[in-house]
Protein backbone atom coordinates (compact mmCIF):
# COMPACT_ATOMS: atom_id res chain seq x y z
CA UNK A 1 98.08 126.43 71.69
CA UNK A 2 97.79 126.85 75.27
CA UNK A 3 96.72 124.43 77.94
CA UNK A 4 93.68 124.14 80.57
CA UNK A 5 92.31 122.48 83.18
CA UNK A 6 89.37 120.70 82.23
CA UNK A 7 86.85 118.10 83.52
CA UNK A 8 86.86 114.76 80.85
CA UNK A 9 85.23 111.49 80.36
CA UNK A 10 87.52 108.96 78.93
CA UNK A 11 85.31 106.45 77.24
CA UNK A 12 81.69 105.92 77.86
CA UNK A 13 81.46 103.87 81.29
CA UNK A 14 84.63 106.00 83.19
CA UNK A 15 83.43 109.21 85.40
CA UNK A 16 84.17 112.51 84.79
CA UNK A 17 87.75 113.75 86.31
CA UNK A 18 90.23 116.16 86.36
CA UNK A 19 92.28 116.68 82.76
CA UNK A 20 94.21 118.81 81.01
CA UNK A 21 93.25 119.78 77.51
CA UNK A 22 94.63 122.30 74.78
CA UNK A 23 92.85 125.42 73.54
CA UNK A 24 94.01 127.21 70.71
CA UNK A 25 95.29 130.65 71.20
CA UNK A 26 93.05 133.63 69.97
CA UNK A 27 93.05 134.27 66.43
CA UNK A 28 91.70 137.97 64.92
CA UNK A 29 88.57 137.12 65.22
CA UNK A 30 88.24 135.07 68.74
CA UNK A 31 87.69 136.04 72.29
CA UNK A 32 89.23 134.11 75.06
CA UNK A 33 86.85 133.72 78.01
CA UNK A 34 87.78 132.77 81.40
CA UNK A 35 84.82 130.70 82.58
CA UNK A 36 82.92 131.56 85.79
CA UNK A 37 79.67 129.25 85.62
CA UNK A 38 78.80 126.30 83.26
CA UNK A 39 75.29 125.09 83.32
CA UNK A 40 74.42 120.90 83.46
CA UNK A 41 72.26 120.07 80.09
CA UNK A 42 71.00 116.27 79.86
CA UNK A 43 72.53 116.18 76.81
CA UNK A 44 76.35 116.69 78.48
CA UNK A 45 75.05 113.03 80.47
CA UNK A 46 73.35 111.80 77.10
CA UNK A 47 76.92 112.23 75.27
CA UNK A 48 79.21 111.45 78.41
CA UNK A 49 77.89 107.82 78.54
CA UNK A 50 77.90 107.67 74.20
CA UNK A 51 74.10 107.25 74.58
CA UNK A 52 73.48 109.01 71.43
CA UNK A 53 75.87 107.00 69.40
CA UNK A 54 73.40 106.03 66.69
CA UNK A 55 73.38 109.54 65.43
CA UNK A 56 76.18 111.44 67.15
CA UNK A 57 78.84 109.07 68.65
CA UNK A 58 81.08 110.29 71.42
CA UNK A 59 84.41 111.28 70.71
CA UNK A 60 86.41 110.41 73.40
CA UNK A 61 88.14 112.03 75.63
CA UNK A 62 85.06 114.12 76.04
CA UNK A 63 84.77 117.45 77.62
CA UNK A 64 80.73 118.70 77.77
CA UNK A 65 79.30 121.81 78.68
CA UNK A 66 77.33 123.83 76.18
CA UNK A 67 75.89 126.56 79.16
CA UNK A 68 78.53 129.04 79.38
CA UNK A 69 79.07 132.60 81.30
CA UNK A 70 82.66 134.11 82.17
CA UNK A 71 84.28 137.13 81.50
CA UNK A 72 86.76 138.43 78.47
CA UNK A 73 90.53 137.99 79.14
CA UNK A 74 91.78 138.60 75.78
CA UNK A 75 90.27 139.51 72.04
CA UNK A 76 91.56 139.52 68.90
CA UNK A 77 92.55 142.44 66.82
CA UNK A 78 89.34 142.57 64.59
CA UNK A 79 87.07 142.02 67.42
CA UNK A 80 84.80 145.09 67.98
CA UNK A 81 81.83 143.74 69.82
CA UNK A 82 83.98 143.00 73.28
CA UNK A 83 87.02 144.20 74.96
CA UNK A 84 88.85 142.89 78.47
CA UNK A 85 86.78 142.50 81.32
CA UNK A 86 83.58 141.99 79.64
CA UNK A 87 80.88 139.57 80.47
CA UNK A 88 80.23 137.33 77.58
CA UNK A 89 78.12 133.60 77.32
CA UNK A 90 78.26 130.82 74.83
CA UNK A 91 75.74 128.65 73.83
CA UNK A 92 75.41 124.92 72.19
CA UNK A 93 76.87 126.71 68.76
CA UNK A 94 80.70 127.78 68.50
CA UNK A 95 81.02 128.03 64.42
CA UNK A 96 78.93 127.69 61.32
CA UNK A 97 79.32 128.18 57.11
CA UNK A 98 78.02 131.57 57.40
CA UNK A 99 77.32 131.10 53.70
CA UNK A 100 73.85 128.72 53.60
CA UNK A 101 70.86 130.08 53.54
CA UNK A 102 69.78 129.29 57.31
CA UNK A 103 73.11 131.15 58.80
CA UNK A 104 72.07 134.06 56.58
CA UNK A 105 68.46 134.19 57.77
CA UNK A 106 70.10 134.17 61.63
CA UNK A 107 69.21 130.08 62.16
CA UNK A 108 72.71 128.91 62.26
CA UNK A 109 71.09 125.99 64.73
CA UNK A 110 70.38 124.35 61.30
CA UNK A 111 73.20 125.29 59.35
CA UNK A 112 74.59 121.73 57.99
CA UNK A 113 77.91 122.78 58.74
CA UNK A 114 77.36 123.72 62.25
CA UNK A 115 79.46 123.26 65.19
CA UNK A 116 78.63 122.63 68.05
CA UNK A 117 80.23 123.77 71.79
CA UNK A 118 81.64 120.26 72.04
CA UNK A 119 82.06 116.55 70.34
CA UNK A 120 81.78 118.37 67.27
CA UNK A 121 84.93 118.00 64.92
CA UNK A 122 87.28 121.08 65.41
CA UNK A 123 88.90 122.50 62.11
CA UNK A 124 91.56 124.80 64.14
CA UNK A 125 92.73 122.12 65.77
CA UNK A 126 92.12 119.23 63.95
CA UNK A 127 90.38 117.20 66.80
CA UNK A 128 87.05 117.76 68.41
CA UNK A 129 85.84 120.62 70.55
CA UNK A 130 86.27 120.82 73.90
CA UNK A 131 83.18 122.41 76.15
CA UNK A 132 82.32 123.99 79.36
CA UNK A 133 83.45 121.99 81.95
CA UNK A 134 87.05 124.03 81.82
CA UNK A 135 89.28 127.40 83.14
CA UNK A 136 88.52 128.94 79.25
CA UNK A 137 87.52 128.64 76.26
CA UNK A 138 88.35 130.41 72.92
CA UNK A 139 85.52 131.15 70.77
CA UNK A 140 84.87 133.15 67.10
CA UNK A 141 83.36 136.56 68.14
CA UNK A 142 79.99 135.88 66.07
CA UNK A 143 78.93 133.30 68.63
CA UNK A 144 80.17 135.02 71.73
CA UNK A 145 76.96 136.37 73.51
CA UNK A 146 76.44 139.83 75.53
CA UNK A 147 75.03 139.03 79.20
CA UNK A 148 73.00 141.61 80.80
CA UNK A 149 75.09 142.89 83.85
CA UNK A 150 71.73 142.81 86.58
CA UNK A 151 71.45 139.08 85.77
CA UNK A 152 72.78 136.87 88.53
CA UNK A 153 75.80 134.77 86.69
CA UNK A 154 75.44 131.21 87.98
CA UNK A 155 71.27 131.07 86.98
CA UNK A 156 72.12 132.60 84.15
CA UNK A 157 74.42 129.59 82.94
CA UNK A 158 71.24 127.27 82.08
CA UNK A 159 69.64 130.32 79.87
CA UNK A 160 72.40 129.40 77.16
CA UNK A 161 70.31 126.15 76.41
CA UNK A 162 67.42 125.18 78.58
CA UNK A 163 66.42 128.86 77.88
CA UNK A 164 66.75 129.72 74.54
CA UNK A 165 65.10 125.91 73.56
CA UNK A 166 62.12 127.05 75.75
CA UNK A 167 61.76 130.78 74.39
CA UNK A 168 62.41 130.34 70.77
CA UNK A 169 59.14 128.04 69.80
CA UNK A 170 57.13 130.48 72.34
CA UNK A 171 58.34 133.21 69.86
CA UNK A 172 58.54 131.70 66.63
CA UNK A 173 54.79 130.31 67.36
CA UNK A 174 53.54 133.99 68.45
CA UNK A 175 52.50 133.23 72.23
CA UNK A 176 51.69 137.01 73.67
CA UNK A 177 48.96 138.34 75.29
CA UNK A 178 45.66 137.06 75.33
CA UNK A 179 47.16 133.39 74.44
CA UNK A 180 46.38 130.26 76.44
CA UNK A 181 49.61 128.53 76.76
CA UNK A 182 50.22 124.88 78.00
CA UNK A 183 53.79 123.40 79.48
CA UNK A 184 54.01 120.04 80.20
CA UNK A 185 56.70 118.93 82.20
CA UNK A 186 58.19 120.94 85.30
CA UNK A 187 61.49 120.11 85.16
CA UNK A 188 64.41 121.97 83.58
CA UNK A 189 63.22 122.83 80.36
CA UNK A 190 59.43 122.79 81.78
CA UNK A 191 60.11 125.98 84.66
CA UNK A 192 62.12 127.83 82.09
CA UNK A 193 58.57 127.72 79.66
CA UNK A 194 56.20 129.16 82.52
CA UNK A 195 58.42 131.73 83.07
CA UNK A 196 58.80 132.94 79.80
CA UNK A 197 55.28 132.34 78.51
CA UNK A 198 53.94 134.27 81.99
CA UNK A 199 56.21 137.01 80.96
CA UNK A 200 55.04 136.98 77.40
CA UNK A 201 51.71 137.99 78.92
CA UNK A 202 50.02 134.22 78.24
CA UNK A 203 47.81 132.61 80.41
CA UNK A 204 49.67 129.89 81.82
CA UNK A 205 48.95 126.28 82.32
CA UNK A 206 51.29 123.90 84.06
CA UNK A 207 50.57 120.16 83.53
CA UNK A 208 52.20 117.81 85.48
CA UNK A 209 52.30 114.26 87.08
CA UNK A 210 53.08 115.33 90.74
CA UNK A 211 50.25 116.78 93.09
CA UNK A 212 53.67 117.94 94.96
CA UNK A 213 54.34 120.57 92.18
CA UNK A 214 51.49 122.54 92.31
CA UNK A 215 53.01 125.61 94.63
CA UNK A 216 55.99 125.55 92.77
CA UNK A 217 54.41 125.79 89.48
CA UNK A 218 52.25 128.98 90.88
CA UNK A 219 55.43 130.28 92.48
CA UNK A 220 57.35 129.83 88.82
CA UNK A 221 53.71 132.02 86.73
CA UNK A 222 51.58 129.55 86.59
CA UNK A 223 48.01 130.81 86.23
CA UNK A 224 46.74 126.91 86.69
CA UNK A 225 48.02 123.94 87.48
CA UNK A 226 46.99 120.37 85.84
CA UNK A 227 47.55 116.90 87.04
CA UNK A 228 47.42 115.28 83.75
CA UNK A 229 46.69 111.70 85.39
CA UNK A 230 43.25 113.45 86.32
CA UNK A 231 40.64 112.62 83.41
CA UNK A 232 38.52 115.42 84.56
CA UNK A 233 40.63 118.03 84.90
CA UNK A 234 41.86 117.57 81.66
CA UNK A 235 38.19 116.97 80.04
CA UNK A 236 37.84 121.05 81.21
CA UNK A 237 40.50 122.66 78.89
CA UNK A 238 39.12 120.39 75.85
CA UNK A 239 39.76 122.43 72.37
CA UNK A 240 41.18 125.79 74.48
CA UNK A 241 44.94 125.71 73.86
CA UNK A 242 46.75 128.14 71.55
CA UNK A 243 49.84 126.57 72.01
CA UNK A 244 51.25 123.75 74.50
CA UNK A 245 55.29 123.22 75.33
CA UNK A 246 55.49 120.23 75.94
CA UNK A 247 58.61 119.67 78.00
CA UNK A 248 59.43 115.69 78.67
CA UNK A 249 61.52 113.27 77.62
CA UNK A 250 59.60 110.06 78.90
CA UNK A 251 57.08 108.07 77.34
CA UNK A 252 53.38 109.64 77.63
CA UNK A 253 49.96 110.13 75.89
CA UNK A 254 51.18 112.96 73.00
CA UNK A 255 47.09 112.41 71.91
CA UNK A 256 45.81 113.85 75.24
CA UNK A 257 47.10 117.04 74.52
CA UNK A 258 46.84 117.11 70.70
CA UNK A 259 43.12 117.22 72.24
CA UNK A 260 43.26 120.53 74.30
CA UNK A 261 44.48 122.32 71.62
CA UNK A 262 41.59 124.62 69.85
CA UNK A 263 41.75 124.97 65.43
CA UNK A 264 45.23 125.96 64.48
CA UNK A 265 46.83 125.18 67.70
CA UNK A 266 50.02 123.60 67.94
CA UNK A 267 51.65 121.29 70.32
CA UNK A 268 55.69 121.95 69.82
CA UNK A 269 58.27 118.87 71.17
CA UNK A 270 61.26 120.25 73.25
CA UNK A 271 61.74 117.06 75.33
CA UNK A 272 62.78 114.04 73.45
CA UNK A 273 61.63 110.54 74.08
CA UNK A 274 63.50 107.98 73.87
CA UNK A 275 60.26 105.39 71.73
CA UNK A 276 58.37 107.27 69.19
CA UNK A 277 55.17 108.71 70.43
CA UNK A 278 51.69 107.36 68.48
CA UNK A 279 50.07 110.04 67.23
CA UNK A 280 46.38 109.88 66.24
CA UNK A 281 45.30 111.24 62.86
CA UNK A 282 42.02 112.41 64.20
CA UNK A 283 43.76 114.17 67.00
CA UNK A 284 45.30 116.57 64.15
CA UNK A 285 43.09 116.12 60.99
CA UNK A 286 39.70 117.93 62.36
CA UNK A 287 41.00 120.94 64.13
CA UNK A 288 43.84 122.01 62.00
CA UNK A 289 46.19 121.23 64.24
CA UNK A 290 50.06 120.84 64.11
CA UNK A 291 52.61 118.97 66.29
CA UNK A 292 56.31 120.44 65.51
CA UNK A 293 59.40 119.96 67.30
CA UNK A 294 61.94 122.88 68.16
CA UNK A 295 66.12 122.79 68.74
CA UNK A 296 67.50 125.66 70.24
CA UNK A 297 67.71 128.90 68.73
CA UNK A 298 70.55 131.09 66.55
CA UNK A 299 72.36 133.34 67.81
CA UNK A 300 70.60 136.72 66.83
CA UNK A 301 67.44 134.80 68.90
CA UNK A 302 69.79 133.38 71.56
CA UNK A 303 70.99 136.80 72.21
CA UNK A 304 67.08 138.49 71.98
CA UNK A 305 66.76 136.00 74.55
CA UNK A 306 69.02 137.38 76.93
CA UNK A 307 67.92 141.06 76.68
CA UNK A 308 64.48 139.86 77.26
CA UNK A 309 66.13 138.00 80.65
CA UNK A 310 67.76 141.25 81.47
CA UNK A 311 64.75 143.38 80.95
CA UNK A 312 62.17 140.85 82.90
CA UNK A 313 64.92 139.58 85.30
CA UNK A 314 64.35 136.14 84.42
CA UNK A 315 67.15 133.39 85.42
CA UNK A 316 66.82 129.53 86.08
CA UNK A 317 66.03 128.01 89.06
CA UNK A 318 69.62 126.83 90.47
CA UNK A 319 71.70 124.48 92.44
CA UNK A 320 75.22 125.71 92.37
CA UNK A 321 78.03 122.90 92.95
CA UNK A 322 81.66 122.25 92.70
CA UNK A 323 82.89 120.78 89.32
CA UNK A 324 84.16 118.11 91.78
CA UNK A 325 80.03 117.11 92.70
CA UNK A 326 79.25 116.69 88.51
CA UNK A 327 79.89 112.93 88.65
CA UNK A 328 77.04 112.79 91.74
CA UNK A 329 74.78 115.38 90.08
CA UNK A 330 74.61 113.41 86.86
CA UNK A 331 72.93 110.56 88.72
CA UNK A 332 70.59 113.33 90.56
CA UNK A 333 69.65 114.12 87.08
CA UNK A 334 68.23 110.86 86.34
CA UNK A 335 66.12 110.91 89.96
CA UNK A 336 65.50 114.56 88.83
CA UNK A 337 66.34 115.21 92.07
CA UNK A 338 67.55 118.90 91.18
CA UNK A 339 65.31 122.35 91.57
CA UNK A 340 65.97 122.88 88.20
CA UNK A 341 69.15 122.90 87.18
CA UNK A 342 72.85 122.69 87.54
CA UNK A 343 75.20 125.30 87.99
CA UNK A 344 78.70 124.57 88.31
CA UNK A 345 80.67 127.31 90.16
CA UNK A 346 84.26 126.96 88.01
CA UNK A 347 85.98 128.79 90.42
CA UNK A 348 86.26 125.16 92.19
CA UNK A 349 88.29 123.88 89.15
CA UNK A 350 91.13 126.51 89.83
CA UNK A 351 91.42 125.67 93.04
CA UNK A 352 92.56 122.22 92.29
């Protein structure tokens, strides 16, 4: 074991600060990554504050960060895809069986024995992992991710989960060219879905609550831009959708865009609500049409989704900060006050 400096939450109503936690040293099959940028998820505030406790309590002290770039200082002797120096990312998944049927198919997102980046039980150690917020990290080569070298390291951070959850249901439910695609919500998740379904070749559609967003939207691929409040200008795209993203995690009208959708269309969940959402039988019965949800995505996806970054230089929309600002971004987060994401620069934790 080795130890490294960390950022920690102690219980559920203390702030993050400065810790020191133990990594284990690299086995065979691990690569030790000095990390350079760690992207802010809502979920590293959801678990933080033990908000999710009814189905995934925090474990406490808790280290978050599942949005991970650095570079290679040290591999183990059976590891062939990196060597010293390298780039490399991880995502929300640091183990899995490798046995079940879903880590064979390349889904180890639903692997029941997954594990995830952090608060996830830790069977090297014996306690739970550790995440992002950190100098290193040690992680099993199979969920160490290539990152294209033209990419710009601190907007590629957020790619590791607020891209892969946007670009896997835009795959797995075949938008390309020629589709009408819908995103609602412009926030994290919501710019990361117009870029990739504008570079899929869709026609784009942003809906959205604020007037204010409409430039933006455009600027992000947007071929048209929504205000969903506006009973008219949603009355026009009636029955046209071939797919809609729908991108927030507050309470709103699922029905109204069960509606837009033409037969066989689909409207796929990445946000999460907190209340259920009422859906209407007759929104779905007469058209054929499906409401799904989507996770992230496994790691043969996860790193498709990088190489398709790399070839269509796509990053997120960024606000880099010192790991010593996470405590005041968190509560920016909840005013969404943040053009689109996160990016802590970890190069401020080492100079503690």
């Amino acid at each position: 074991m080795y130890k490294t400096k960390a950022y920690a939450a102690q219980s559920a109503k203390s702030p993050m600060a400065p810790a020191t936690i133990d990594r284990r040293d690299p086995t065979e099959n691990d690569v030790q990554i000095e990390i350079l940028f760690c992207g802010i998820c809502h979920s590293d505030l959801h678990t933080v504050r033990n908000e999710w406790a009814a189905f995934l309590p925090t474990t406490y002290p808790c280290v978050p960060g599942h949005e991970i770039v650095g570079r290679v200082t040290k591999v183990g002797s059976a590891v062939k895809k990196f060597k010293t120096g390298d780039l490399a990312a991880v995502g929300c998944l640091v183990d899995s069986d490798g046995t079940c049927a879903e880590c064979k198919a390349g889904l180890e997102q639903f692997c029941p024995n997954a594990v995830f980046t952090y608060n996830s039980p830790d069977k090297h150690t014996g306690g739970v992992t550790y995440g992002g917020y950190s100098d290193s990290i040690v992680v099993d080569q199979r969920f160490v991710l290539r990152v294209p070298t033209n990419l710009d390291l601190a907007a590629t951070a957020p790619l590791l989960c607020a891209g892969i959850t946007t670009y896997s249901p835009l795959k797995h439910w075949g938008v390309t060219k020629g589709k009408k695609v819908g995103v609602v919500g412009l926030g994290g998740l919501g710019h990361m879905g117009v870029k990739f379904a504008h570079a899929l070749g869709a026609h784009v559609v942003v809906f959205t609550t604020s007037p204010g967003k409409k430039d933006d939207a455009r600027r992000l691929g947007a071929d048209e831009v929504v205000i969903s409040r506006n009973a008219n200008e949603m009355e026009k795209h009636v029955g046209s959708f071939d797919f809609i993203l729908d991108a927030v995690a507050a309470d709103h009208d699922i029905n109204a865009y069960l509606n837009l959708l033409r037969h066989d269309g689909t409207v796929t969940l990445v946000g999460a609500p907190e209340k259920p959402l009422a859906v209407a039988a007759f929104g779905l019965i007469p058209g054929r049409r499906s409401l799904s949800g989507s996770n992230i995505g496994g790691i043969p996806e996860t790193q498709e989704m990088l190489d398709f970054c790399g070839k269509h230089n796509i990053t997120a929309d960024v606000e880099v900060i010192p790991i010593q600002k996470v405590n005041e971004a968190y509560e920016r987060m909840l005013k969404s006050d943040v053009k689109y994401r996160f990016s802590i620069d970890m190069a401020s934790l080492r100079s503690e």
